[in-house]
N, C-alpha and C. Protein backbone atom coordinates (compact mmCIF):
# COMPACT_ATOMS: atom_id res chain seq x y z
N UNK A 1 0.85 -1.18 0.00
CA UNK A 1 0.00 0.00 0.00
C UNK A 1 0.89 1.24 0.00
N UNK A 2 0.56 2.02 -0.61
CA UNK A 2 1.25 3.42 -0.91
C UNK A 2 1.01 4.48 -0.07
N UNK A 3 2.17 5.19 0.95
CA UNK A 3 1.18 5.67 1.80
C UNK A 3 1.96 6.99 2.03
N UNK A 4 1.27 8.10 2.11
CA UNK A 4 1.82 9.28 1.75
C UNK A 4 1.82 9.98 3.62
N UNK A 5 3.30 10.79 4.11
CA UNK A 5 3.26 11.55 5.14
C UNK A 5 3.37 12.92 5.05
N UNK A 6 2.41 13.92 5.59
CA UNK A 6 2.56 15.47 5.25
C UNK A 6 2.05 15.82 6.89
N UNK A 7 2.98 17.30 6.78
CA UNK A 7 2.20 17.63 8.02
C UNK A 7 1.35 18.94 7.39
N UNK A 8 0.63 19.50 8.51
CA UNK A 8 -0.19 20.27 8.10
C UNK A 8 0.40 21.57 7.45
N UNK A 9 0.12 22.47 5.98
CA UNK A 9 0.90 22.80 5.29
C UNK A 9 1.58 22.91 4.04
N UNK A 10 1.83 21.77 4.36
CA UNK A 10 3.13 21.09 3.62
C UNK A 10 2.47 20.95 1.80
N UNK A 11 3.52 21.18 1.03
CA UNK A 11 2.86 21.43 -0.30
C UNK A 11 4.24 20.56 -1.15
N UNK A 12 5.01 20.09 -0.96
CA UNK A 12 6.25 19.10 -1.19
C UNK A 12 6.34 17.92 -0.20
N UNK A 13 6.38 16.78 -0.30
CA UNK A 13 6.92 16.67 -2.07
C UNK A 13 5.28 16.50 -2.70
N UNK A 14 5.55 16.96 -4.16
CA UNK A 14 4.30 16.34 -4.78
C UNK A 14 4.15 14.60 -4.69
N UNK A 15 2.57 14.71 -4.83
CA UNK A 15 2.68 13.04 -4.45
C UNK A 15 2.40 12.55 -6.22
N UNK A 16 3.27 11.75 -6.20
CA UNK A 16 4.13 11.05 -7.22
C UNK A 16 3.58 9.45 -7.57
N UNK A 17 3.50 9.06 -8.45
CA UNK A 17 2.91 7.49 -8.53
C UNK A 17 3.66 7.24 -9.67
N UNK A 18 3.85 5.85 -10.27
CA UNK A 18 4.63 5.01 -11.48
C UNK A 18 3.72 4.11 -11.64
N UNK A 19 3.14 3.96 -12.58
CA UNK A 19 2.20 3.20 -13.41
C UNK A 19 2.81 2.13 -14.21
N UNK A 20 2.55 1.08 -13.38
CA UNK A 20 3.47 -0.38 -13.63
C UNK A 20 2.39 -1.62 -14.26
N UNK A 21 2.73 -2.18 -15.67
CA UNK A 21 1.75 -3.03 -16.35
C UNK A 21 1.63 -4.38 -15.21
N UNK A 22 0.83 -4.90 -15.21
CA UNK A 22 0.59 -6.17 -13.94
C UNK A 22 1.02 -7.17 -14.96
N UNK A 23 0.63 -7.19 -16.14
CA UNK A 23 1.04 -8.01 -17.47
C UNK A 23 2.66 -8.21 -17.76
N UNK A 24 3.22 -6.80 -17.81
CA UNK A 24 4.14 -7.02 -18.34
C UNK A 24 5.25 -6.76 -17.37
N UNK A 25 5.06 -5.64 -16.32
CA UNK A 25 5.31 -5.02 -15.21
C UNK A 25 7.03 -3.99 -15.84
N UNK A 26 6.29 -3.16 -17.41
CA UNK A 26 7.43 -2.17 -17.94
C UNK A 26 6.40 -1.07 -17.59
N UNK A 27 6.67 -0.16 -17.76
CA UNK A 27 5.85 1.60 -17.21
C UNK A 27 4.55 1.40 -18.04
N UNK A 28 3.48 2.19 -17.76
CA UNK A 28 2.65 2.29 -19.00
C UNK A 28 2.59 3.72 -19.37
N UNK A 29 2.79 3.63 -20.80
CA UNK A 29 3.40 5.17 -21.29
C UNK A 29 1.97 5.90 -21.37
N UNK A 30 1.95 6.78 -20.67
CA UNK A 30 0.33 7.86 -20.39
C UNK A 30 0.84 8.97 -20.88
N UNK A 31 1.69 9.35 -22.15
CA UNK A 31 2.23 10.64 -22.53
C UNK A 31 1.01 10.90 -23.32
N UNK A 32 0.45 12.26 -22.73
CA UNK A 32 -0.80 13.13 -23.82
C UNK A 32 -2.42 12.32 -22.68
N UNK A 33 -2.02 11.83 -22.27
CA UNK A 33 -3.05 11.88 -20.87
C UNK A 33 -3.49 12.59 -20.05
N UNK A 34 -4.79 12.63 -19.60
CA UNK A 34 -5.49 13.27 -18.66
C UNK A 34 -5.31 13.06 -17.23
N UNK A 35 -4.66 13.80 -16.39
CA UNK A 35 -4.63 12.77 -15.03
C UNK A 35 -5.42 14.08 -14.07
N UNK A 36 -6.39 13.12 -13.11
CA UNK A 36 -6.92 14.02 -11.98
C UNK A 36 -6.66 13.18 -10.75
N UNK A 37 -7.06 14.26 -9.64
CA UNK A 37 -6.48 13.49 -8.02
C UNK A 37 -7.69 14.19 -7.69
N UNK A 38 -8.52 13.04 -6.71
CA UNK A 38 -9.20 12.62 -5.77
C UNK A 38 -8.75 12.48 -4.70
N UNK A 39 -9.33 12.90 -3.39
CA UNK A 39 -8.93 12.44 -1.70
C UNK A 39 -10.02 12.96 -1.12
N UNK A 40 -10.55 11.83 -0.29
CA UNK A 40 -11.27 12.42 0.87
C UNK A 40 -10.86 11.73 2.06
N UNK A 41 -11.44 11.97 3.50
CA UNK A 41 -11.56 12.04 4.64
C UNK A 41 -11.45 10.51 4.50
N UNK A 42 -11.05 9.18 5.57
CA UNK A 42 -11.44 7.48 5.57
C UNK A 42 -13.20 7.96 6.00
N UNK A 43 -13.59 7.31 5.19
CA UNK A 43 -15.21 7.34 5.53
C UNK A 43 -15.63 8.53 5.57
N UNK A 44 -15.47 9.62 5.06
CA UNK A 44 -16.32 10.73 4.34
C UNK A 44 -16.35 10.92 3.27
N UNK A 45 -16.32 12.46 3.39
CA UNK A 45 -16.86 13.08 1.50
C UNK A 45 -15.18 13.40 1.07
N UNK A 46 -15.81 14.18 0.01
CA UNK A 46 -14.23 14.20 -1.29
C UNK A 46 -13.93 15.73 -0.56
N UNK A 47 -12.73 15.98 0.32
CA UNK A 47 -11.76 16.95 -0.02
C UNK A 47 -11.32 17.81 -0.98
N UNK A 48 -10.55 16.71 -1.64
CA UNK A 48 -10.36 17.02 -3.07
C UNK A 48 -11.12 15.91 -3.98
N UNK A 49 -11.39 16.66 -5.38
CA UNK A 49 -12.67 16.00 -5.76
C UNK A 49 -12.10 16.80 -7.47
N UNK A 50 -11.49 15.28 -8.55
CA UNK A 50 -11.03 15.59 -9.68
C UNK A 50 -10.16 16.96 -10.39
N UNK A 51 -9.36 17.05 -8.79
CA UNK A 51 -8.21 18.74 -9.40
C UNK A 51 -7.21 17.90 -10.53
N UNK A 52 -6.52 18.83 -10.97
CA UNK A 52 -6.14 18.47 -12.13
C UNK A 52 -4.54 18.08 -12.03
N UNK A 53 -4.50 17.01 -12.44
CA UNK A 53 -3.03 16.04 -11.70
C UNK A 53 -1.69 16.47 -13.40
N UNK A 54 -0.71 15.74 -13.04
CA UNK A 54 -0.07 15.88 -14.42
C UNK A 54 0.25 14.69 -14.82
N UNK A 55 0.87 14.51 -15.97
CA UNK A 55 1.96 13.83 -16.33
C UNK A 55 3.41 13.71 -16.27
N UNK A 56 4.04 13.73 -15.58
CA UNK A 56 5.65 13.95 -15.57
C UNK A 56 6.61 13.46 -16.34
N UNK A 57 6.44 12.16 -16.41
CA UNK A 57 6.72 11.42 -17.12
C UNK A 57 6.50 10.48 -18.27
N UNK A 58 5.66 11.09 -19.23
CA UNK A 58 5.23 9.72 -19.72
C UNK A 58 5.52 8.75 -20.14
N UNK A 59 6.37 8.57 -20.85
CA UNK A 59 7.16 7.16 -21.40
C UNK A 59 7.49 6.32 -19.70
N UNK A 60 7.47 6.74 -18.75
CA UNK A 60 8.18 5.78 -18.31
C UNK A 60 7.12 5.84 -17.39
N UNK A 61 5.59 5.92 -17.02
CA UNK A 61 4.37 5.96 -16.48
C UNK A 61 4.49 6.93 -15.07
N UNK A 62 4.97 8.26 -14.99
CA UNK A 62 5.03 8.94 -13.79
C UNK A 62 3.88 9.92 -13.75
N UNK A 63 3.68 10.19 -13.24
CA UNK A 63 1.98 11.12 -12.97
C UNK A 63 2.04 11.53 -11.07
N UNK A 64 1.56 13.25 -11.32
CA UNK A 64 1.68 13.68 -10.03
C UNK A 64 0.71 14.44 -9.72
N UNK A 65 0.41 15.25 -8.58
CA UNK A 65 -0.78 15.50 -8.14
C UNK A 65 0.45 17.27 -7.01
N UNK A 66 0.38 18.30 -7.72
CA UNK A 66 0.82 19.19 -6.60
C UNK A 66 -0.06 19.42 -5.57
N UNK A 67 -0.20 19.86 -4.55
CA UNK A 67 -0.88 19.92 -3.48
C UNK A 67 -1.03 21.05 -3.55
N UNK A 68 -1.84 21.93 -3.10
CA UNK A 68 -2.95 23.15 -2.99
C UNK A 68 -2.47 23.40 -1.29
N UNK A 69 -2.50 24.43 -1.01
CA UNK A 69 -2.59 25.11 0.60
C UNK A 69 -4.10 24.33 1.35
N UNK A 70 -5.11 24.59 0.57
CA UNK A 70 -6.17 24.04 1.06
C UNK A 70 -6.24 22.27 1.24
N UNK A 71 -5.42 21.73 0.55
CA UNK A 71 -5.48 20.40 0.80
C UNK A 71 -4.89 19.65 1.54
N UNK A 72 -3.83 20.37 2.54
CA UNK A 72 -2.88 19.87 3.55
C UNK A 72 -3.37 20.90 4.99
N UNK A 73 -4.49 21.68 4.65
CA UNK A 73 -4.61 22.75 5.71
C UNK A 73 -5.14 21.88 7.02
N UNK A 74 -5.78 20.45 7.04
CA UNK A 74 -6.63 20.27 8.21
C UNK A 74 -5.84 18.81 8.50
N UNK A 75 -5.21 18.61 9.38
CA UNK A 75 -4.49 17.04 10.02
C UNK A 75 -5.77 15.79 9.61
N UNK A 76 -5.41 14.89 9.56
CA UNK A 76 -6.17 13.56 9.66
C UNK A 76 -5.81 12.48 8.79
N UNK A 77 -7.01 11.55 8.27
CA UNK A 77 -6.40 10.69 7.81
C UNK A 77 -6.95 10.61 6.68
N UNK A 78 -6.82 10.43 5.37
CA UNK A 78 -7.36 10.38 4.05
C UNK A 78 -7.07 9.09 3.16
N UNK A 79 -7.66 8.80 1.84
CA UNK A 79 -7.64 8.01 0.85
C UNK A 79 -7.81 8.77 -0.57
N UNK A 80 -6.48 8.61 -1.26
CA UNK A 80 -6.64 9.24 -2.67
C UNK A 80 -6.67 8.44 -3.57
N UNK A 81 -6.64 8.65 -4.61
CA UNK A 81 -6.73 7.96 -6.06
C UNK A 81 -6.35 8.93 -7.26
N UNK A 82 -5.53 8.34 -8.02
CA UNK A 82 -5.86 9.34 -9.55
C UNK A 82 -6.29 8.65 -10.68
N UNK A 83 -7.12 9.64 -11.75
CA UNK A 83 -7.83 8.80 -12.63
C UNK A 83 -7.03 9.02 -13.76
N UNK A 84 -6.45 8.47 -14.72
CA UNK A 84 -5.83 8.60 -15.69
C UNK A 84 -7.10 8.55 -17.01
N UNK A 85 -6.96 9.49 -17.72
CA UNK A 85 -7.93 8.82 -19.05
C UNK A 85 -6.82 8.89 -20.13
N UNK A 86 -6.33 8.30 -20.83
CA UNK A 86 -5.37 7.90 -21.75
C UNK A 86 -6.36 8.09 -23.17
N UNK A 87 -7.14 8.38 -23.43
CA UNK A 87 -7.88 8.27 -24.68
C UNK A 87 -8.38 7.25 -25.16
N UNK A 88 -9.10 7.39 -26.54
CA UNK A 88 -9.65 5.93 -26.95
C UNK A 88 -10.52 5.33 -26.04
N UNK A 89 -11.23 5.58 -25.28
CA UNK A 89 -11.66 4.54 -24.03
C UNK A 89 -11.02 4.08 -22.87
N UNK A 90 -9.88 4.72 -22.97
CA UNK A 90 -8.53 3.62 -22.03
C UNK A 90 -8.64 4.72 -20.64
N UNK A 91 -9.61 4.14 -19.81
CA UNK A 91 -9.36 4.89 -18.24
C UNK A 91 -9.55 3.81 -17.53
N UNK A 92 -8.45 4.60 -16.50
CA UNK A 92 -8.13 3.87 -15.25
C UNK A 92 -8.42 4.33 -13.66
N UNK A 93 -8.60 3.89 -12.74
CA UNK A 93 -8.02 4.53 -11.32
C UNK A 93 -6.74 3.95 -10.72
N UNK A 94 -5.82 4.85 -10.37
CA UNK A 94 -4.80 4.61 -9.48
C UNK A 94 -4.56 4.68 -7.91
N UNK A 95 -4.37 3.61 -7.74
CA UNK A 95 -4.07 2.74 -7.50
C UNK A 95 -5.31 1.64 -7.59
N UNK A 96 -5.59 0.45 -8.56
CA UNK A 96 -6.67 -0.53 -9.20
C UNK A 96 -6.98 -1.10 -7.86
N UNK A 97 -6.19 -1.20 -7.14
CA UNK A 97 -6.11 -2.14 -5.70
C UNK A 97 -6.20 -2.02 -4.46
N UNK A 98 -7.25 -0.73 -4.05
CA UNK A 98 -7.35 0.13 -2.62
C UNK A 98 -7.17 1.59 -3.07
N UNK A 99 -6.69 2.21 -2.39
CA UNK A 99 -6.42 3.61 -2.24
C UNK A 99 -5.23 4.09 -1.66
N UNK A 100 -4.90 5.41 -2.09
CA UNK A 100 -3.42 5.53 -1.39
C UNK A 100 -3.65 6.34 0.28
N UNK A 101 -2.87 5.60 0.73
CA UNK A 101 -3.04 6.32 2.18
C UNK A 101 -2.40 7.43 2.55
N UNK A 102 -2.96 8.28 3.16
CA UNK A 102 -2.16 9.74 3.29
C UNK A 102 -2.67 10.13 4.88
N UNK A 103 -1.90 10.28 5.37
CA UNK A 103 -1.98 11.28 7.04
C UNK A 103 -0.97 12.14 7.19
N UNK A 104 -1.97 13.53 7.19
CA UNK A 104 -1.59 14.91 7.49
C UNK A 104 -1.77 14.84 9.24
N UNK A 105 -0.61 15.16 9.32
CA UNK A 105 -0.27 15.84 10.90
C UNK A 105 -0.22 17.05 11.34
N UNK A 106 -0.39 17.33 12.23
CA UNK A 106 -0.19 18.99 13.34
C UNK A 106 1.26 19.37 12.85
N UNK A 107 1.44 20.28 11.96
CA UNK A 107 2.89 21.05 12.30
C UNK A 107 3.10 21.36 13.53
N UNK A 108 4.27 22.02 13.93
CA UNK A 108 4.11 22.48 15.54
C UNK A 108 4.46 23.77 15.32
């Protein structure tokens, strides 16, 4: 499970993912893709709700999500996802297998 630490704030590092074939397990190239990031609360509503993620990498499947002031402003515990739409029909959610875990903490 992929699990992201920020304290409250905090806008680095961007959270970062690599898009790995289960088939073949080489990158999957998402160059000229759509990527958005999702997170809400464990067992609430959406926080963040389809902001607009990037591509970093495409040939080698990297895709990131910068963080907003507003999205690190309140401590707790969250679940994100990003949706890739690659074209042609070809969409995905990231991570296919749960959600990524993220807990924002109290700066001091």
């Amino acid at each position: 499970m992929h699990v992201v630490l920020l304290k409250t704030g905090d806008l680095r590092p961007y959270l970062r993912c690599q898009i790995i074939s289960r088939a073949t397990g080489q990158p999957v190239n998402v160059t000229g893709a759509t990527v958005t990031f999702s997170m809400r609360v464990i067992g609430g509503t959406n926080v963040i709700n389809e902001a607009a993620g990037a591509v970093e990498a495409g040939d080698d499947g990297i895709i990131r999500y910068a963080w907003q002031t507003s999205d690190t402003a309140t401590a707790g515990s969250y679940q994100g996802e990003f949706f890739v739409d690659a074209g042609s029909g070809n969409k995905f959610s990231v991570p296919q297998d749960g959600y990524i875990s993220i807990v924002i903490r109290e700066d001091l």
